[in-house]
N, C-alpha and C. Protein backbone atom coordinates (compact mmCIF):
# COMPACT_ATOMS: atom_id res chain seq x y z
N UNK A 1 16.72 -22.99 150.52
CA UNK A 1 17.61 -23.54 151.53
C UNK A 1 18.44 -22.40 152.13
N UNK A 2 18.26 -22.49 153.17
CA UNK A 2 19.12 -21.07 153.72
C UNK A 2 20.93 -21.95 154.40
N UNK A 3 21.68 -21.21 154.75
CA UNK A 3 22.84 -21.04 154.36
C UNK A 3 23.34 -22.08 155.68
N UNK A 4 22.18 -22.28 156.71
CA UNK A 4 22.53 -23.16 157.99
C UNK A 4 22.23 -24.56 158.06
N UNK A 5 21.37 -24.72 156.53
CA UNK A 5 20.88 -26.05 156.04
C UNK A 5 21.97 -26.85 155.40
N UNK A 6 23.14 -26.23 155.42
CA UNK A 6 24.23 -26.51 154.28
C UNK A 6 25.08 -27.07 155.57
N UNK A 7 25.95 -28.00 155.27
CA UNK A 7 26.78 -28.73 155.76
C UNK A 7 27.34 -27.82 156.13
N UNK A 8 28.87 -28.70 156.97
CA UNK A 8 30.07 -27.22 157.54
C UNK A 8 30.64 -27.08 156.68
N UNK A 9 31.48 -27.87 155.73
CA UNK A 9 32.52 -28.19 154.73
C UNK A 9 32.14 -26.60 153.76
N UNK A 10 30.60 -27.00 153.37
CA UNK A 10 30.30 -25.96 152.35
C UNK A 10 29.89 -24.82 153.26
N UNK A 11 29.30 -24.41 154.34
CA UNK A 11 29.27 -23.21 154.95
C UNK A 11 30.23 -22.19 155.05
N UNK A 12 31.49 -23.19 154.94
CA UNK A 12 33.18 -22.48 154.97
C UNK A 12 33.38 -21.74 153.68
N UNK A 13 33.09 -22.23 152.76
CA UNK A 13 33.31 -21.60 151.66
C UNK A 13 32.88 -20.54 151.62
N UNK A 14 33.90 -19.59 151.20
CA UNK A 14 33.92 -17.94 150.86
C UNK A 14 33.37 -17.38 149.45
N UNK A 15 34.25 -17.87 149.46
CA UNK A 15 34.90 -17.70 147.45
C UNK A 15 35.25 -18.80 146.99
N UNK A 16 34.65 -19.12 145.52
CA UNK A 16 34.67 -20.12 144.96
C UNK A 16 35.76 -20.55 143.83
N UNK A 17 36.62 -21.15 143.88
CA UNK A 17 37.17 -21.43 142.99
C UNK A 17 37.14 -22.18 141.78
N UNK A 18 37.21 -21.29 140.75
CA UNK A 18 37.34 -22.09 139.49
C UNK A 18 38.32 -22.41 138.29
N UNK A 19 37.79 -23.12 137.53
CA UNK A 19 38.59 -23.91 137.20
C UNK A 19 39.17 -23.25 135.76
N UNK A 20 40.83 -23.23 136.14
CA UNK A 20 41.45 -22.34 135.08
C UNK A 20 42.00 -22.29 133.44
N UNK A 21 41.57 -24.32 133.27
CA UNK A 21 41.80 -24.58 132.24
C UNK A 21 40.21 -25.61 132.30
N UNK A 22 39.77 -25.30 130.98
CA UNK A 22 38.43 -26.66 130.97
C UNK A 22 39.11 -28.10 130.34
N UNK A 23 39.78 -28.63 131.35
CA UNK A 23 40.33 -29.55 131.28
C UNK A 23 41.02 -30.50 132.13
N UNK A 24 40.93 -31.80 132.54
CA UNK A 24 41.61 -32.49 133.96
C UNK A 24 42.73 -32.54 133.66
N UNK A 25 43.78 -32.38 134.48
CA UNK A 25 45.15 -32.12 134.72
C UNK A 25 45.79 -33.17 134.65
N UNK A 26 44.88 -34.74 135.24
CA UNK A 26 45.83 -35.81 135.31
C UNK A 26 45.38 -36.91 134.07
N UNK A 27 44.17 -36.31 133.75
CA UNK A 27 43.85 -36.94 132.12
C UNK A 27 44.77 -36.67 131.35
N UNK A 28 45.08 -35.34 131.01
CA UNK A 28 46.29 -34.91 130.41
C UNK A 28 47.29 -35.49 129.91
N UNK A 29 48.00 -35.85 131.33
CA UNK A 29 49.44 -36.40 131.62
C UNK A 29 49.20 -37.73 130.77
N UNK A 30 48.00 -38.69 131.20
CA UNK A 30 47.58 -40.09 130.33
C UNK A 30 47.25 -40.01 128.84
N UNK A 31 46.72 -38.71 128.26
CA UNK A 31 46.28 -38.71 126.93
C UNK A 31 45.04 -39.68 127.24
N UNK A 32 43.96 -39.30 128.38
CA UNK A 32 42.73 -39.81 128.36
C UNK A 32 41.92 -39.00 128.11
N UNK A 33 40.89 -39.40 128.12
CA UNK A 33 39.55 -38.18 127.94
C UNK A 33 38.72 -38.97 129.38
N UNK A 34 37.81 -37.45 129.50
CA UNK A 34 36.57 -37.03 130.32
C UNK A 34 35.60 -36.90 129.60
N UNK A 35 34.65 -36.76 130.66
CA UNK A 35 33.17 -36.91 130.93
C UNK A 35 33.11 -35.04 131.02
N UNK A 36 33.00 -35.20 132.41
CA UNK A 36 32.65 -33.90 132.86
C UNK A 36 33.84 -33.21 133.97
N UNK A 37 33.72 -32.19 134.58
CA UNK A 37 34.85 -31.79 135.14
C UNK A 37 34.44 -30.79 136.64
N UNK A 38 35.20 -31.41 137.95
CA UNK A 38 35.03 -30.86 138.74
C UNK A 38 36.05 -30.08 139.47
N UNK A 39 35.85 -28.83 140.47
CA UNK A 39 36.95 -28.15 140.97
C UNK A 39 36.84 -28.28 142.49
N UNK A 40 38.22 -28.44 142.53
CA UNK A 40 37.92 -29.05 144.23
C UNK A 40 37.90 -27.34 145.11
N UNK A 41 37.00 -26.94 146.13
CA UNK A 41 37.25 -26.09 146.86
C UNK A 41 38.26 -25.57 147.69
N UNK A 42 38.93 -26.48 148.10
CA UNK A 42 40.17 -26.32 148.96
C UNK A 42 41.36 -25.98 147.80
N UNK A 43 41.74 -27.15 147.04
CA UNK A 43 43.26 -26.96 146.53
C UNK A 43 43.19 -25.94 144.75
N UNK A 44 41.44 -25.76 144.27
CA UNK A 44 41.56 -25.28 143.32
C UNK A 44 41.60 -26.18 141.69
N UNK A 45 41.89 -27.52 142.31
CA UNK A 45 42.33 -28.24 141.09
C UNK A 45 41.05 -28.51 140.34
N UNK A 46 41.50 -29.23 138.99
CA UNK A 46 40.29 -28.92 138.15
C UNK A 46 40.77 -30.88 137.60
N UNK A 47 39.82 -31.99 138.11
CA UNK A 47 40.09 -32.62 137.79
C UNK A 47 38.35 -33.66 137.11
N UNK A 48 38.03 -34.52 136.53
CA UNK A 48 37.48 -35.63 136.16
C UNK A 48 36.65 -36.19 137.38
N UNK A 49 34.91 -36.44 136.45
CA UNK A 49 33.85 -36.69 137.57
C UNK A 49 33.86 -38.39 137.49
N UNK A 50 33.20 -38.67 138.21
CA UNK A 50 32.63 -40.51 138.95
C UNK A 50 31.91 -40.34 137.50
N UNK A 51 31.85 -40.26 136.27
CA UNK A 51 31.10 -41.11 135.42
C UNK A 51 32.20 -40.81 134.26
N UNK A 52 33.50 -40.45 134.32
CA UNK A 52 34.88 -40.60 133.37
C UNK A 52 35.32 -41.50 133.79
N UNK A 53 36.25 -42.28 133.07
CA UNK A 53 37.11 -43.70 133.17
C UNK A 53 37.79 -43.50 134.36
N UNK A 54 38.44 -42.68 134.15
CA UNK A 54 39.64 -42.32 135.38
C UNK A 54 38.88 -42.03 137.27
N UNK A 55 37.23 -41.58 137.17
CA UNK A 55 37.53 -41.09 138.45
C UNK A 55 38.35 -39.89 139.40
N UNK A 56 38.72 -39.55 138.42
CA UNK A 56 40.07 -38.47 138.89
C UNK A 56 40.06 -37.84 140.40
N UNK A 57 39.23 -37.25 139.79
CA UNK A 57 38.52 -36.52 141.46
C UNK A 57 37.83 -36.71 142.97
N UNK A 58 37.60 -38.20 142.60
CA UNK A 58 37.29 -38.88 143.78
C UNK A 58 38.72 -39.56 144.51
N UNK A 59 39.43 -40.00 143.80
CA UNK A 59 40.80 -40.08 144.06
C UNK A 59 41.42 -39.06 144.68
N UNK A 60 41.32 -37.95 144.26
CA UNK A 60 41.42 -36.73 144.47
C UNK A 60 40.99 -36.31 146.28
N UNK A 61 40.06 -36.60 146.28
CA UNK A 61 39.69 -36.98 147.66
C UNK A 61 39.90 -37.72 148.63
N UNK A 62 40.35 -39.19 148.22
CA UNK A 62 40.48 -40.20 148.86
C UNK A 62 42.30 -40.06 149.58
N UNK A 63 42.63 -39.05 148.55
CA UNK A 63 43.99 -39.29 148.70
C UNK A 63 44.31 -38.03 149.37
N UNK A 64 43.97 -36.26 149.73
CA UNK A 64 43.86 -35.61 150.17
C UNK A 64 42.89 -35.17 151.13
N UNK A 65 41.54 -35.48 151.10
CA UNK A 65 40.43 -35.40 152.43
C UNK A 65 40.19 -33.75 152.05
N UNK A 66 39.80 -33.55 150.70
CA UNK A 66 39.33 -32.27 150.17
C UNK A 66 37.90 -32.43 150.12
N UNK A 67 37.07 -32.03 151.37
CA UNK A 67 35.91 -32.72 150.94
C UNK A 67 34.73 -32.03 150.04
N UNK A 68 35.27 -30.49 149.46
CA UNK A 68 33.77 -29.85 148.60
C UNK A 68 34.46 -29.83 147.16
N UNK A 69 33.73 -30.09 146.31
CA UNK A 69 34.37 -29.84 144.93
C UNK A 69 32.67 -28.74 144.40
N UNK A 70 33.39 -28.29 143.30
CA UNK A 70 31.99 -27.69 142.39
C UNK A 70 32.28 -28.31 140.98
N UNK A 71 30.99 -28.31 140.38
CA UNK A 71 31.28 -28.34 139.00
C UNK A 71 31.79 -27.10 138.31
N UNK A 72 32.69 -27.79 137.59
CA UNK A 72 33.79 -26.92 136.50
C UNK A 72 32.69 -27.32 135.13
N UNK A 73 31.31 -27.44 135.17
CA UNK A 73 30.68 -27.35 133.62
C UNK A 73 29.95 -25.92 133.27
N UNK A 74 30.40 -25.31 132.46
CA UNK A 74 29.20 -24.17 131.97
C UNK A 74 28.21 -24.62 132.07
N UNK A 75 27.28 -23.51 132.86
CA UNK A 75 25.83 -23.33 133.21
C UNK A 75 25.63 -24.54 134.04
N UNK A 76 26.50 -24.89 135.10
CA UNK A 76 26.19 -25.76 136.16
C UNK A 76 26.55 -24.73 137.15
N UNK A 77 25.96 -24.95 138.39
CA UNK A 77 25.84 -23.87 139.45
C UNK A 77 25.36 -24.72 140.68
N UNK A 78 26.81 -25.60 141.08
CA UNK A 78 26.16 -26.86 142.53
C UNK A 78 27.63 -26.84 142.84
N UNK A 79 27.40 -27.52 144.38
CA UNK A 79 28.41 -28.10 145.08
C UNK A 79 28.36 -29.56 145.54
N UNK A 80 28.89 -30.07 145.92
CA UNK A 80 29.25 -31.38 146.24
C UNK A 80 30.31 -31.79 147.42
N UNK A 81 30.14 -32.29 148.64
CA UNK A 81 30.76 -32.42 149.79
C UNK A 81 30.55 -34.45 149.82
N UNK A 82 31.87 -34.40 149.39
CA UNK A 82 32.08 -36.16 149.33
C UNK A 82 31.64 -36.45 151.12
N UNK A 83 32.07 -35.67 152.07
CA UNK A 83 32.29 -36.51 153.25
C UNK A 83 31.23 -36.30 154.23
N UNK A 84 29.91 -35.28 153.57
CA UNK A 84 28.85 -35.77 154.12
C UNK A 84 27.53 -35.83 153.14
N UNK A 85 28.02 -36.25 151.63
CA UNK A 85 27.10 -36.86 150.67
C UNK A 85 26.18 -35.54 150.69
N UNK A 86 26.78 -34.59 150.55
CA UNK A 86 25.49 -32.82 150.50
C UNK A 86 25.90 -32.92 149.14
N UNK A 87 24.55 -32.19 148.94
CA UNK A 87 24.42 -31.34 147.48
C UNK A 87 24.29 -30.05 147.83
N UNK A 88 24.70 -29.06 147.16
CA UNK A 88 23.79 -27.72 146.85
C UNK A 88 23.75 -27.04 145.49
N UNK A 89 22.93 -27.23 144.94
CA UNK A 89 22.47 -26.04 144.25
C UNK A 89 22.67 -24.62 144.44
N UNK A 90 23.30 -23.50 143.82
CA UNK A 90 23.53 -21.74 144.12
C UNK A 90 23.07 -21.14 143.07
């Protein structure tokens, strides 16, 4: 896939941000647990995927309009753009 096949959201992306604790921030605060863990591209945050109780990160979206996250899992290497349903693989 070359780099013009990729949505705009993710074309923008420079540099990737990751995630500084392996852990969701607003699970935390609840004393819940996760699934798995994603980092949003824009704000950096490191929050809880669509198959944890909470949702964290789609919220996360719904409520800011952050639309690329990556996975925050070791030896995962993808992106994710909620607002035009892209994947990529890197």
């Amino acid at each position: 896939m070359t780099q013009n096949e990729f949505c705009q959201h993710i074309r923008e992306i420079h540099e990737l941000k990751v995630a500084q604790k392996h852990e969701c921030a607003e699970c935390i605060k609840t004393n819940s647990e996760w699934v798995h863990l994603r980092t949003c591209q824009t704000c950096g945050v490191t929050l809880c995927c669509d198959d944890s109780p909470n949702r964290h990160m789609t919220g996360h979206y719904h409520q800011t309009h952050h639309p690329v996250v990556s996975s925050a899992e070791p030896g995962e290497r993808w992106l994710w753009c909620y607002e035009d349903d892209a994947f990529v693989e890197y």
